[in-house]
Protein backbone atom coordinates (compact mmCIF):
# COMPACT_ATOMS: atom_id res chain seq x y z
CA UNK A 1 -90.86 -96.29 44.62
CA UNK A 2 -89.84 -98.55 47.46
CA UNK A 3 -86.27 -99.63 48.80
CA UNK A 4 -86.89 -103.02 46.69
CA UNK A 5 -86.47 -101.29 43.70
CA UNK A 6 -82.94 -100.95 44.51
CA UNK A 7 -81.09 -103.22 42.41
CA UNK A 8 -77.98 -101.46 41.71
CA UNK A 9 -74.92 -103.31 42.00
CA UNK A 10 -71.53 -102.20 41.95
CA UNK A 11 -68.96 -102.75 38.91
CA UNK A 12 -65.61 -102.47 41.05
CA UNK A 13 -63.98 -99.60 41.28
CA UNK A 14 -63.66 -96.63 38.50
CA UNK A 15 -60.18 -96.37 37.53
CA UNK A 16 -58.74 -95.16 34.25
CA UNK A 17 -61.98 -95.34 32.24
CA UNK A 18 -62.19 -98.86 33.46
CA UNK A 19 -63.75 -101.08 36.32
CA UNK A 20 -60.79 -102.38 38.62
CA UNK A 21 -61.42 -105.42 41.30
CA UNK A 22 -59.96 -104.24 44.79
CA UNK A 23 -56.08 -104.64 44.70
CA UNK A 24 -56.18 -106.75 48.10
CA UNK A 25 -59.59 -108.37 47.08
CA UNK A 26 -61.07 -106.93 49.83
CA UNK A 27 -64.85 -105.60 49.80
CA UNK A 28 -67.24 -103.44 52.50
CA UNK A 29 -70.88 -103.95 53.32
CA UNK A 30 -72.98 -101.08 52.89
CA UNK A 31 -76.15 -100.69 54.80
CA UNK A 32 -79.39 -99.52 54.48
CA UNK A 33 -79.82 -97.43 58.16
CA UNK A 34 -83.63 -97.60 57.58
CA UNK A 35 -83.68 -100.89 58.25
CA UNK A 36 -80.52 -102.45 59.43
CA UNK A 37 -80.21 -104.63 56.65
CA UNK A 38 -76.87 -105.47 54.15
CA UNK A 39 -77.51 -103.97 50.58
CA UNK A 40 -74.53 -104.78 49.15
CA UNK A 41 -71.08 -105.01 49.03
CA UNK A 42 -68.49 -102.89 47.13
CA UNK A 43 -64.75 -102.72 46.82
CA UNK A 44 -62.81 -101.91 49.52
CA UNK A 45 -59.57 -99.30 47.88
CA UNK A 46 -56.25 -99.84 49.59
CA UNK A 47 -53.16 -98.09 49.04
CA UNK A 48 -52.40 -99.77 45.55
CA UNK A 49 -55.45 -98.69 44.34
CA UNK A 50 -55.36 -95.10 45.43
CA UNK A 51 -51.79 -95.18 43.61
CA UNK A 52 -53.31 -96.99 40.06
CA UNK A 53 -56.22 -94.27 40.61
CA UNK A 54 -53.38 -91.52 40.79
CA UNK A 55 -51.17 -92.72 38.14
CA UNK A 56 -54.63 -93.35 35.81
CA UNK A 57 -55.36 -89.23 36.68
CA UNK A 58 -51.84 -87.74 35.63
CA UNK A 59 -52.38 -89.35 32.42
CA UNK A 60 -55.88 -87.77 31.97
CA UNK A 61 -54.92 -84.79 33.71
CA UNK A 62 -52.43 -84.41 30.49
CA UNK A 63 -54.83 -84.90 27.97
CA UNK A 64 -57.82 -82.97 29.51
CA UNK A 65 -56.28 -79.73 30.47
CA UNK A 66 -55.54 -79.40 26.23
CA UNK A 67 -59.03 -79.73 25.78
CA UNK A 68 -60.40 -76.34 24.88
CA UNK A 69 -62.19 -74.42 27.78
CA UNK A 70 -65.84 -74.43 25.62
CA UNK A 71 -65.51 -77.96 25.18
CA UNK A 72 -64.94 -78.60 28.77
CA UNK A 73 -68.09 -76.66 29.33
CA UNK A 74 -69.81 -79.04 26.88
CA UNK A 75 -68.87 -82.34 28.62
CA UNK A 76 -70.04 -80.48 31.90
CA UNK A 77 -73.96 -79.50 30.81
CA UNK A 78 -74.11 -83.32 29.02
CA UNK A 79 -73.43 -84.93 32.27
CA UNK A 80 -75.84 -81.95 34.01
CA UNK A 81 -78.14 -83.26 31.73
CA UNK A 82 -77.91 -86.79 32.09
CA UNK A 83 -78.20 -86.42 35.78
CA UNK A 84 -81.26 -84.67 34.99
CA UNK A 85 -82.46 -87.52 32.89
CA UNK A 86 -81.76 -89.70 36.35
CA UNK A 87 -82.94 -88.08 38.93
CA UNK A 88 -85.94 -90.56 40.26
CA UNK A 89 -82.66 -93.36 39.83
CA UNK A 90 -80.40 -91.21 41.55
CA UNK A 91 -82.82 -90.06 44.68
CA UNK A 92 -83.80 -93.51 45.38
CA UNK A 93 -80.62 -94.46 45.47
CA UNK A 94 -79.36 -92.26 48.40
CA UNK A 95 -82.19 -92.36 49.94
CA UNK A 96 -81.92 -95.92 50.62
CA UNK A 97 -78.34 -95.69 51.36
CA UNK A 98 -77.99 -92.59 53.45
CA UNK A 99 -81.01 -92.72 55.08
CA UNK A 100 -82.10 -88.98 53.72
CA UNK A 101 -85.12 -88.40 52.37
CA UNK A 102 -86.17 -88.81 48.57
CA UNK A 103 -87.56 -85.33 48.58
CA UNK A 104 -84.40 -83.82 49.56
CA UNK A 105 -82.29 -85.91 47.46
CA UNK A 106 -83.94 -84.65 44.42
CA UNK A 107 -83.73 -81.63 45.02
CA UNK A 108 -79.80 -82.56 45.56
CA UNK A 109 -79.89 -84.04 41.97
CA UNK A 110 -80.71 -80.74 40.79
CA UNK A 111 -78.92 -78.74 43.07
CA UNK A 112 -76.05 -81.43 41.24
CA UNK A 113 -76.70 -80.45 37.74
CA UNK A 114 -77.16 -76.74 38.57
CA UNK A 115 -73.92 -76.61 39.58
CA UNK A 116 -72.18 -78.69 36.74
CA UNK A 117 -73.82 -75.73 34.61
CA UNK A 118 -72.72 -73.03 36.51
CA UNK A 119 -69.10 -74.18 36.24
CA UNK A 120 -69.34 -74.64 32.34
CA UNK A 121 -70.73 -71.25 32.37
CA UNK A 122 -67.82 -69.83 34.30
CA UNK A 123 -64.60 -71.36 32.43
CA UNK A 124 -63.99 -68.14 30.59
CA UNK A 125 -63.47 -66.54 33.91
CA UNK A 126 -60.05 -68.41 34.58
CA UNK A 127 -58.09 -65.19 33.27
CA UNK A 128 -54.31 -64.15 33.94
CA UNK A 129 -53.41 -60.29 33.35
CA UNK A 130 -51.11 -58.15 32.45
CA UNK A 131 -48.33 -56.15 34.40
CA UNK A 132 -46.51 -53.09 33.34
CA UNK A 133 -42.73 -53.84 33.81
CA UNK A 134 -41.31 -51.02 31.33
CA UNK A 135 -40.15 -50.85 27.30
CA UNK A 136 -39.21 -53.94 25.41
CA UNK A 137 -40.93 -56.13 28.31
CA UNK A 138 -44.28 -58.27 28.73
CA UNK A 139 -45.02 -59.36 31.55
CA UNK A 140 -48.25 -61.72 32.32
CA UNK A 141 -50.12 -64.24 34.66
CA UNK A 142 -51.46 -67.52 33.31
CA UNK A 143 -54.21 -69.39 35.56
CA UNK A 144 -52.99 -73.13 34.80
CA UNK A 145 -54.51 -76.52 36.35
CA UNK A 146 -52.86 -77.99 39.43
CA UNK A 147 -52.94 -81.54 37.39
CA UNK A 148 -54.40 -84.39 40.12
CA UNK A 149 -56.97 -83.61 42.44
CA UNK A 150 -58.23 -85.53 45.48
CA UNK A 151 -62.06 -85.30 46.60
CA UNK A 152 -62.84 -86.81 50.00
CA UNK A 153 -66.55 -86.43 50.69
CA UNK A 154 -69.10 -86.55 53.52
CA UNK A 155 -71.91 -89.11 53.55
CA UNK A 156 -75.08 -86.57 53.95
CA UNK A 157 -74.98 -85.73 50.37
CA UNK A 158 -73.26 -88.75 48.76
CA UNK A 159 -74.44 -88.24 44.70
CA UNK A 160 -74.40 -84.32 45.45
CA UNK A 161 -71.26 -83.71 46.61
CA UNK A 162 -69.50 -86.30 43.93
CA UNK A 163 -70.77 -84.78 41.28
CA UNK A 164 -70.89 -80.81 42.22
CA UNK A 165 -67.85 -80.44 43.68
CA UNK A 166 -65.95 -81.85 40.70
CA UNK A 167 -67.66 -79.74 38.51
CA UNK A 168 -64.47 -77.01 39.87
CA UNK A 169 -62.01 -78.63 39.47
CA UNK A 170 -62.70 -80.25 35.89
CA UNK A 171 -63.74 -76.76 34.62
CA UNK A 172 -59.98 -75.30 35.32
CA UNK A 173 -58.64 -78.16 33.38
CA UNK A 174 -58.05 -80.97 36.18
CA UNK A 175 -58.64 -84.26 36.71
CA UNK A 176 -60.09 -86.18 39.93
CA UNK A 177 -59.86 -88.47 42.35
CA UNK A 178 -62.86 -88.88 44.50
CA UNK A 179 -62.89 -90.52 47.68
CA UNK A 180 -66.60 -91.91 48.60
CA UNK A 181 -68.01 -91.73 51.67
CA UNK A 182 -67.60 -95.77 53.37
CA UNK A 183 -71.46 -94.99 55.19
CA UNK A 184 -73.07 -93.99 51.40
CA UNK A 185 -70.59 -95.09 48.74
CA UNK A 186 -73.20 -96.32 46.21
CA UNK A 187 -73.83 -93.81 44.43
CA UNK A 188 -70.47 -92.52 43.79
CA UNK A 189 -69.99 -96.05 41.75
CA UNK A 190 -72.93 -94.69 39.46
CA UNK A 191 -71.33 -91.33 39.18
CA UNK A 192 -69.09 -93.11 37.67
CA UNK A 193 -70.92 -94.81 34.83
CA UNK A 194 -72.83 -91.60 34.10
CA UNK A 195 -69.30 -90.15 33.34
CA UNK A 196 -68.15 -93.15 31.55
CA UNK A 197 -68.45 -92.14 27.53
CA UNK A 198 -68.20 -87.87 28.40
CA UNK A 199 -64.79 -87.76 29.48
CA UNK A 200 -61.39 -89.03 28.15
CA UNK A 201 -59.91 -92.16 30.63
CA UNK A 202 -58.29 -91.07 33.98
CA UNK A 203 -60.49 -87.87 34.12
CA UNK A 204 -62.72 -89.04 36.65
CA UNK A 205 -61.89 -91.84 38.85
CA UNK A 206 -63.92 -93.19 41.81
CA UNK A 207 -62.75 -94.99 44.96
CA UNK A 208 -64.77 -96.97 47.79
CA UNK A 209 -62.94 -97.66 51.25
CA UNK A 210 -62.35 -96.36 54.43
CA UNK A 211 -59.97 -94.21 56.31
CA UNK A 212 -57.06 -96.13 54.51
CA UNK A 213 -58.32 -95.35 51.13
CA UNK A 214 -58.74 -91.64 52.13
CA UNK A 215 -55.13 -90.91 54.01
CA UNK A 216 -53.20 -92.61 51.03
CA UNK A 217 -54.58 -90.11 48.59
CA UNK A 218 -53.70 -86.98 50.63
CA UNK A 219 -50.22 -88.18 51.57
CA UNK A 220 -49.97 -89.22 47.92
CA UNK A 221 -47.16 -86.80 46.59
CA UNK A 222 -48.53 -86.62 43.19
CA UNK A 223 -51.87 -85.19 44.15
CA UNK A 224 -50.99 -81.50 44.36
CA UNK A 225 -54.65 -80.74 45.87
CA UNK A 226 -57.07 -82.02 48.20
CA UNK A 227 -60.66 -80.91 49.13
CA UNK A 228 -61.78 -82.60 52.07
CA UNK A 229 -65.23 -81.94 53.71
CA UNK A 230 -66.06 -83.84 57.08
CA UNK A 231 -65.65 -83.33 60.69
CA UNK A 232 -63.33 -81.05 61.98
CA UNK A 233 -61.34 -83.41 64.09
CA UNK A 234 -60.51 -85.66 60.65
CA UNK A 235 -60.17 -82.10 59.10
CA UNK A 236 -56.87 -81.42 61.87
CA UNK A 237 -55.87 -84.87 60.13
CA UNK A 238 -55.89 -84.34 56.65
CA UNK A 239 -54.49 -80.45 56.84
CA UNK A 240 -51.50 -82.85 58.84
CA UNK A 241 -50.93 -85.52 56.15
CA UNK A 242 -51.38 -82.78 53.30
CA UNK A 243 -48.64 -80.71 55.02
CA UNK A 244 -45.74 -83.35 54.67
CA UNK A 245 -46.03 -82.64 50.32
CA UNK A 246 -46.83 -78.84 50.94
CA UNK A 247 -50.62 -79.11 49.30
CA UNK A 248 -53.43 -76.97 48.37
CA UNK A 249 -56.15 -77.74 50.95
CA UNK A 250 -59.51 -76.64 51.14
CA UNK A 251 -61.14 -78.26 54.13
CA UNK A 252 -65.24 -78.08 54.90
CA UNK A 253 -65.90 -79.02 58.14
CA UNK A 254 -68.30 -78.49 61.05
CA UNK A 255 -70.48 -76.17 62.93
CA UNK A 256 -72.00 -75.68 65.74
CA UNK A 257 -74.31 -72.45 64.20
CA UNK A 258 -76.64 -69.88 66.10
CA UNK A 259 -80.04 -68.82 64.85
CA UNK A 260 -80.83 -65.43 66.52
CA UNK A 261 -83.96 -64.36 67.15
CA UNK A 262 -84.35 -60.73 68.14
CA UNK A 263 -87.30 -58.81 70.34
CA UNK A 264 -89.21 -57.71 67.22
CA UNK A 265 -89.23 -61.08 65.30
CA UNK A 266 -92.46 -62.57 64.57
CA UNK A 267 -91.93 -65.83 67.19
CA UNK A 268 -93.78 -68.22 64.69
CA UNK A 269 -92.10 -67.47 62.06
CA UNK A 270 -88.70 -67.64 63.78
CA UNK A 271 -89.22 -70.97 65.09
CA UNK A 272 -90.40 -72.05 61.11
CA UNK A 273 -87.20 -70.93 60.32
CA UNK A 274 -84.99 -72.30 63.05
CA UNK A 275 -86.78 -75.58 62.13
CA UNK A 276 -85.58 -75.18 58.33
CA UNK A 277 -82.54 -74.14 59.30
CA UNK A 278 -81.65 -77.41 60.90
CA UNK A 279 -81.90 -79.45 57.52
CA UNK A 280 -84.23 -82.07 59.40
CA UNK A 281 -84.31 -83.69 55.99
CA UNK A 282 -81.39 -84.82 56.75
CA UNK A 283 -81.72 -85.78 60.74
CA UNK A 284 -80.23 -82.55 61.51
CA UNK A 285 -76.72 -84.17 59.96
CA UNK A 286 -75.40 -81.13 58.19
CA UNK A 287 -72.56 -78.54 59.30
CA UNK A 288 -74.41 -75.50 57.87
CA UNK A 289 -77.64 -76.84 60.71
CA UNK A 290 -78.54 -73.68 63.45
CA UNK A 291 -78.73 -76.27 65.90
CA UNK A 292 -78.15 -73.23 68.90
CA UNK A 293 -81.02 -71.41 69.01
CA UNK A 294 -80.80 -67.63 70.89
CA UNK A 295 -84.03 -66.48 71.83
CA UNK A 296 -84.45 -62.99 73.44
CA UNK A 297 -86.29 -63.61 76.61
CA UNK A 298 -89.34 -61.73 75.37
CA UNK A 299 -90.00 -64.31 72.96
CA UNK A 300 -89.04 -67.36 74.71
CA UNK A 301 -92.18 -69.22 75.43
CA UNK A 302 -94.05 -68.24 72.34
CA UNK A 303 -90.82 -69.55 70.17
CA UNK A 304 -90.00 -72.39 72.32
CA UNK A 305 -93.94 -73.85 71.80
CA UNK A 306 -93.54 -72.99 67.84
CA UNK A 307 -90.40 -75.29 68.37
CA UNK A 308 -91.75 -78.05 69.99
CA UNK A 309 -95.24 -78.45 67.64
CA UNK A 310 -92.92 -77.46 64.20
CA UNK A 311 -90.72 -80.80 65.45
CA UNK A 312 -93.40 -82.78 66.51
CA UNK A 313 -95.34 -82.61 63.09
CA UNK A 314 -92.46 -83.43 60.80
CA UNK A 315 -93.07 -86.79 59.46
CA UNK A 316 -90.80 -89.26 60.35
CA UNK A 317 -90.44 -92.46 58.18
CA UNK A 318 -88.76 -94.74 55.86
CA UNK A 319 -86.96 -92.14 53.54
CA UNK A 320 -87.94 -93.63 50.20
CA UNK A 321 -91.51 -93.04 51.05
CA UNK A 322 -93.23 -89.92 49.44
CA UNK A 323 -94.32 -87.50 52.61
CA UNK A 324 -91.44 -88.78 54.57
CA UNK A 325 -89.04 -85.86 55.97
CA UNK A 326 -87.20 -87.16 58.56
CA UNK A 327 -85.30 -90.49 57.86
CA UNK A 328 -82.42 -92.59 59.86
CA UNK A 329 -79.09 -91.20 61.14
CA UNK A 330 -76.46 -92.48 58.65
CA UNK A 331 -75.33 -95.30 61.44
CA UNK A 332 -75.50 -97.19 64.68
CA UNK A 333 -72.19 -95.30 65.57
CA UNK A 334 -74.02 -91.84 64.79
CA UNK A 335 -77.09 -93.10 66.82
CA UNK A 336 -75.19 -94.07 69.84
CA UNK A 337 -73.20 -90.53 69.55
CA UNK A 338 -76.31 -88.71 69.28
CA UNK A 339 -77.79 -90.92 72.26
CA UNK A 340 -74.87 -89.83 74.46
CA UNK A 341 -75.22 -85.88 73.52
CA UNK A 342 -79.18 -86.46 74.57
CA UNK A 343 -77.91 -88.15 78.16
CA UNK A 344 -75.09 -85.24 78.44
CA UNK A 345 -78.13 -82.65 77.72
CA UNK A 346 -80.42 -84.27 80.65
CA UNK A 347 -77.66 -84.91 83.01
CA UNK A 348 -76.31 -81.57 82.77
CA UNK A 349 -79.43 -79.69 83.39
CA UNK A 350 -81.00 -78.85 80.12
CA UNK A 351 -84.64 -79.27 79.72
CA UNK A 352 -85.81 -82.09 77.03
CA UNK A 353 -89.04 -80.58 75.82
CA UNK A 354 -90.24 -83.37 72.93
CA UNK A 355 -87.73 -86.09 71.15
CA UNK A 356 -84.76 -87.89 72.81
CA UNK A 357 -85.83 -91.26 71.46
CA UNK A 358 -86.97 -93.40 68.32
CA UNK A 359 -90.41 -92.56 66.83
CA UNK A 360 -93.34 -94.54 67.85
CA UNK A 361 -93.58 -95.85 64.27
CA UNK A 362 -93.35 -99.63 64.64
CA UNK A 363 -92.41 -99.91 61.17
CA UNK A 364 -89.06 -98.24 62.13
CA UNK A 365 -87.80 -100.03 64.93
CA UNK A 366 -84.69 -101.82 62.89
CA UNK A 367 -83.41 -98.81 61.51
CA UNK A 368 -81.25 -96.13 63.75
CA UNK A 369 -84.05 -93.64 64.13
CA UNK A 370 -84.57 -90.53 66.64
CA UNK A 371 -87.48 -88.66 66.69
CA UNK A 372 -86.63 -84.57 66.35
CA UNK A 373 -85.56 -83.33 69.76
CA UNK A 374 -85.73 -80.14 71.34
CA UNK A 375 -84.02 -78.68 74.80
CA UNK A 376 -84.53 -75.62 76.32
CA UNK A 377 -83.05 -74.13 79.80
CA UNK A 378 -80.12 -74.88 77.95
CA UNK A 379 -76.71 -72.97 79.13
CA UNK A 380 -73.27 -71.79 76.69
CA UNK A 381 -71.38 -74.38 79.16
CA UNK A 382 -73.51 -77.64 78.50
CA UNK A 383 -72.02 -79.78 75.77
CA UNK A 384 -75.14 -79.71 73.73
CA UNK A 385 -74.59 -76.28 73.21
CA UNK A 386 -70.56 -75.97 72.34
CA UNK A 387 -70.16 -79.31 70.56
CA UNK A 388 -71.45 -80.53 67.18
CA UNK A 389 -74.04 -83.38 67.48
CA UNK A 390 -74.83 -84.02 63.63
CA UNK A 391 -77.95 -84.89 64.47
CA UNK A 392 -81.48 -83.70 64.51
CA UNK A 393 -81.15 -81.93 67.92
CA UNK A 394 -81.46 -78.39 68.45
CA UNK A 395 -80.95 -76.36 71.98
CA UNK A 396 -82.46 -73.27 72.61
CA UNK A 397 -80.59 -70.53 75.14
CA UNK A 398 -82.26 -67.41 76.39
CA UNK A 399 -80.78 -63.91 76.31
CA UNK A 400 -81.50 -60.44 77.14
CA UNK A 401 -77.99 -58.48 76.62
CA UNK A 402 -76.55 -58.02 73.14
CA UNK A 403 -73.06 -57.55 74.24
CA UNK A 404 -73.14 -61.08 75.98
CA UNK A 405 -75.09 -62.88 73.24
CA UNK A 406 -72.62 -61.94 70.69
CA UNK A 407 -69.71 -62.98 73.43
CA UNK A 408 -71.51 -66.53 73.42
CA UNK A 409 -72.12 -66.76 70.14
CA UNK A 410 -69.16 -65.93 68.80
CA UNK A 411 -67.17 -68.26 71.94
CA UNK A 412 -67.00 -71.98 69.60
CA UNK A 413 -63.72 -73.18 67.93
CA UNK A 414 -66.41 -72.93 65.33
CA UNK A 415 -67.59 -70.10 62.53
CA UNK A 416 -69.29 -71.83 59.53
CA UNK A 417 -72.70 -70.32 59.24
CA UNK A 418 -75.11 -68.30 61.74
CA UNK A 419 -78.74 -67.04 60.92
CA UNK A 420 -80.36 -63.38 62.35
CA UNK A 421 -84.07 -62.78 62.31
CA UNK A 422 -85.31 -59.54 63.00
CA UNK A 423 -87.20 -56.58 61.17
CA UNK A 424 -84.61 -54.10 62.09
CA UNK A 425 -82.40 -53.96 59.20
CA UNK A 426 -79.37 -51.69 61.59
CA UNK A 427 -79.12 -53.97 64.02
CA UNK A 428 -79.33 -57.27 61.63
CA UNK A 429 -76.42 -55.82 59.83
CA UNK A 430 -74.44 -55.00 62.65
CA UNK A 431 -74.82 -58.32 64.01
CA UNK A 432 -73.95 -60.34 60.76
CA UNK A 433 -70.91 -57.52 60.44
CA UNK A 434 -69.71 -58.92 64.42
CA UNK A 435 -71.03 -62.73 63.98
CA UNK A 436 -67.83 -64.87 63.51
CA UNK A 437 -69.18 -66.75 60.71
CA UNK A 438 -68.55 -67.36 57.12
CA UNK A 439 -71.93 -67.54 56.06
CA UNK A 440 -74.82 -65.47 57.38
CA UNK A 441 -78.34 -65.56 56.35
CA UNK A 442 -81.13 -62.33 57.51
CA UNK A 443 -84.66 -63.55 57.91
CA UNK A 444 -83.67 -66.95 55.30
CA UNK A 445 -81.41 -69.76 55.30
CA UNK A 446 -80.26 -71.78 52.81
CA UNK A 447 -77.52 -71.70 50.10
CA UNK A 448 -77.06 -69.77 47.08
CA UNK A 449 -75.01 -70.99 43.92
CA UNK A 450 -72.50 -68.58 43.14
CA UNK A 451 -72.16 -67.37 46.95
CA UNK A 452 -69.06 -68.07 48.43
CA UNK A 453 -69.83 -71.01 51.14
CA UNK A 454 -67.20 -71.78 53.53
CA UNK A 455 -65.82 -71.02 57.15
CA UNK A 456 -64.09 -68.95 59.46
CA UNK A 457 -62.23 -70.45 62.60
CA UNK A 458 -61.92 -74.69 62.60
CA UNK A 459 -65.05 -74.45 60.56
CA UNK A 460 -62.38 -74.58 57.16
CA UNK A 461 -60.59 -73.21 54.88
CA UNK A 462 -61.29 -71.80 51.31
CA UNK A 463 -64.70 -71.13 49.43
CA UNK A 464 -67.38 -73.20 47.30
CA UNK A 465 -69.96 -72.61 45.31
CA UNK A 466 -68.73 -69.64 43.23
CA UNK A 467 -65.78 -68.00 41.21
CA UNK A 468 -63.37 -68.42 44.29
CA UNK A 469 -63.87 -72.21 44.44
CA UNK A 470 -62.98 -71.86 40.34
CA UNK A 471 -60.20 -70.23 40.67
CA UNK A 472 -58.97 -72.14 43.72
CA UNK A 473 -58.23 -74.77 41.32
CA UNK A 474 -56.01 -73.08 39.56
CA UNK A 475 -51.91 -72.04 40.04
CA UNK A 476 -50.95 -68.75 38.85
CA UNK A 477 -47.55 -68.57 36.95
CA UNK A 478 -45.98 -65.51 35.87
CA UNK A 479 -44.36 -65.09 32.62
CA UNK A 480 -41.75 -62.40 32.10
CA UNK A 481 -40.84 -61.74 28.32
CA UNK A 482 -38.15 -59.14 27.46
CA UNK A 483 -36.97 -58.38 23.73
């Protein structure tokens, strides 16, 4: 497969069951950031649209939360399946617009219909109970839909995150509004289609725009819940729109995560992981990535040279190419970011090993490529090492006192994930009881379906992946009967 295969073109936007022009007849370039180049344009959503794409919703919402929970589950596992029936459509198609590479994005198709399934398997779950309150009286707790739901999602799983993390919402009985990312919105558009003939109109609805687009559907007053997942600074932005109506937020947003790697750890093996754990096939642009890497100073040459060859051999190239790993930042905006944390992480000291700069790959030179990068003699006060970079950069610190690497560990606004790798199973569950993080992996990283995934601190609020994202997406009413 090959970029040129791309021929997908938009439809407008997916409102109601039907494809909708942009109110203001505005559109958006969307660009391929291997290359530089314009694939397309789609429709740029304004206010009006955000308010036809709410109004379309209530009406589903009405009709689909009547729908039996087994047939819910049904209309769930045929769209998991005709995502499965995609996939090779579906991978290309992110690849080439978010710059990630195919392998990964299959494995997001999958990861996609996995979690459609799980959600049809769980709708029986959504259970009130029953209180004692005396003779002559009943008195129990119904789970009910909130009715209109907002999805604003991140670019570095466009398909992925449109179609998984409605799967929640349209198990308890909701309907959705999803907002695409503006950097990757193609694929949303298709999400759309797929859905087309499996759901009743105003079920699913898809948007394309920017900021505008996004900020009218949280301060929208008939969407009673929004799930945002993004930086945290736009994260502070939507929790202060969504306050003004008194919503439901759940809010993923970033990390700056530690990997730590303990006296007794096998030092290649630790740097394979810290490598995996930074998601390099996605540049290193994911909030779960252990871009801070503690290294006991026992260990810190032998891991720091397992660091520098792991980064140096990961393939970097166009992302729709089979062997590829490392593809484009999403941007020429994310580029020039990560450009500026590089100059911050020289000028302040820290120690650039390999990286820092585009790959020597001529074939690359139009699209907004760095090479993996790697500092060491890196400090808790440099900027590299408090703020997150999104961006395949990792920096490793030294430490010999446990006290004091917990202290600067644990020091960030930040608490989304943090990895531990050592053989001693006492201390690696002490330290994962005293990490500040929401999501701690022991010798491993990666996510689990049906683990709760979410943050402490400004790394969010509320839970994916599992029962507590279900039931998140549902209001609990209590019914008192007396005779």
């Amino acid at each position: 497969m090959s970029a040129a295969q791309l021929s997908y073109r938009p439809r407008g936007l997916y409102i109601g069951g039907e494809w909708c022009a942009s109110r203001a007849g505005r559109t958006m370039r969307t660009i391929n950031p291997a290359t530089g180049e314009v694939l397309g344009e789609v429709p740029w959503a304004g206010e009006e649209d955000v308010a036809a794409a709410v109004a379309a919703t209530q009406r589903g919402a009405a009709e689909w939360r009547r729908v039996p929970p087994a047939e819910r589950a049904r209309c769930l596992e045929r769209l998991a399946a005709r995502i499965t029936d995609h996939v090779d459509e579906l991978a290309l198609m992110d690849a080439v617009d978010s710059g990630n590479a195919i392998s990964g994005m299959r494995t997001d198709m999958e990861l996609a219909a996995a979690t459609l399934r799980y959600f049809a398997g769980l709708v029986r779950e959504i259970k009130g109970e029953t209180i004692v309150n005396g003779p002559h009286h009943l008195n129990y707790t119904l789970r009910q839909p909130y009715g209109v739901v907002g999805k604003i999602n991140a670019f570095n799983h466009p398909f992925r995150f449109c179609a998984e993390k409605a799967a929640a919402p349209l198990a308890a009985g909701n309907s959705v509004v999803i907002k695409q990312p503006e950097q990757a919105p193609l694929s949303g558009l298709r999400f759309g289609e797929l859905c087309a003939d499996l759901f009743p109109p105003g079920v699913i609805n898809v948007l394309t725009g920017d900021a505008v687009a996004g900020s009218a559907l949280v301060r929208h007053p008939e969407v009673r819940r929004i799930a945002f997942i993004g930086s945290v600074e736009t994260g502070r932005i939507v929790a202060r729109e969504a306050a003004e109506t008194i919503k439901h937020v759940s809010l993923e947003l970033g990390g700056k995560n530690p990997i730590i790697i303990f006296p007794d750890a096998d030092p290649d093996e630790a740097a394979t992981l810290a490598i995996r754990g930074m998601n390099m096939n996605r540049q290193g642009q994911s909030c779960s990535s252990t871009s801070r890497v503690f290294v006991h100073e026992s260990l810190h040459e032998r891991v720091v040279e397992g660091l520098v060859t792991a980064a140096e051999e990961l393939p970097v190239g166009l992302p729709w190419e089979e062997g590829s790993e490392v593809g484009p930042l999403i941007s020429q905006e994310q580029l020039d970011r990560v450009r500026g944390y590089i100059a911050a992480g020289q000028a302040e000291g820290a120690r650039l090993l390999t990286g820092g700069g585009p790959p020597e790959d001529a074939r690359l030179n139009g699209g907004f490529f760095i090479a993996p990068t790697v500092f060491d003699a890196v400090t808790p006060a440099m900027r590299i090492a408090r703020e997150e970079i999104f961006g395949p950069v990792i920096s490793v610190l030294r430490w010999h006192d446990y006290e004091q690497l917990l202290a600067e560990a644990n020091s960030l606004i930040y608490g989304l994930t943090a990895a531990i790798v050592t053989n001693d199973l006492k201390l690696a569950l002490e330290t994962a009881d005293r990490i500040e993080a929401g999501y701690v992996w022991i010798n491993s990283a990666g996510r689990y379906l049906g683990a709760p995934y979410g943050g402490w601190k400004q790394s969010g609020i509320g839970r994916e992946e599992s029962l507590d994202e279900l039931l998140s997406y549902t209001q609990i009413k209590n019914v008192n009967v007396a005779w």
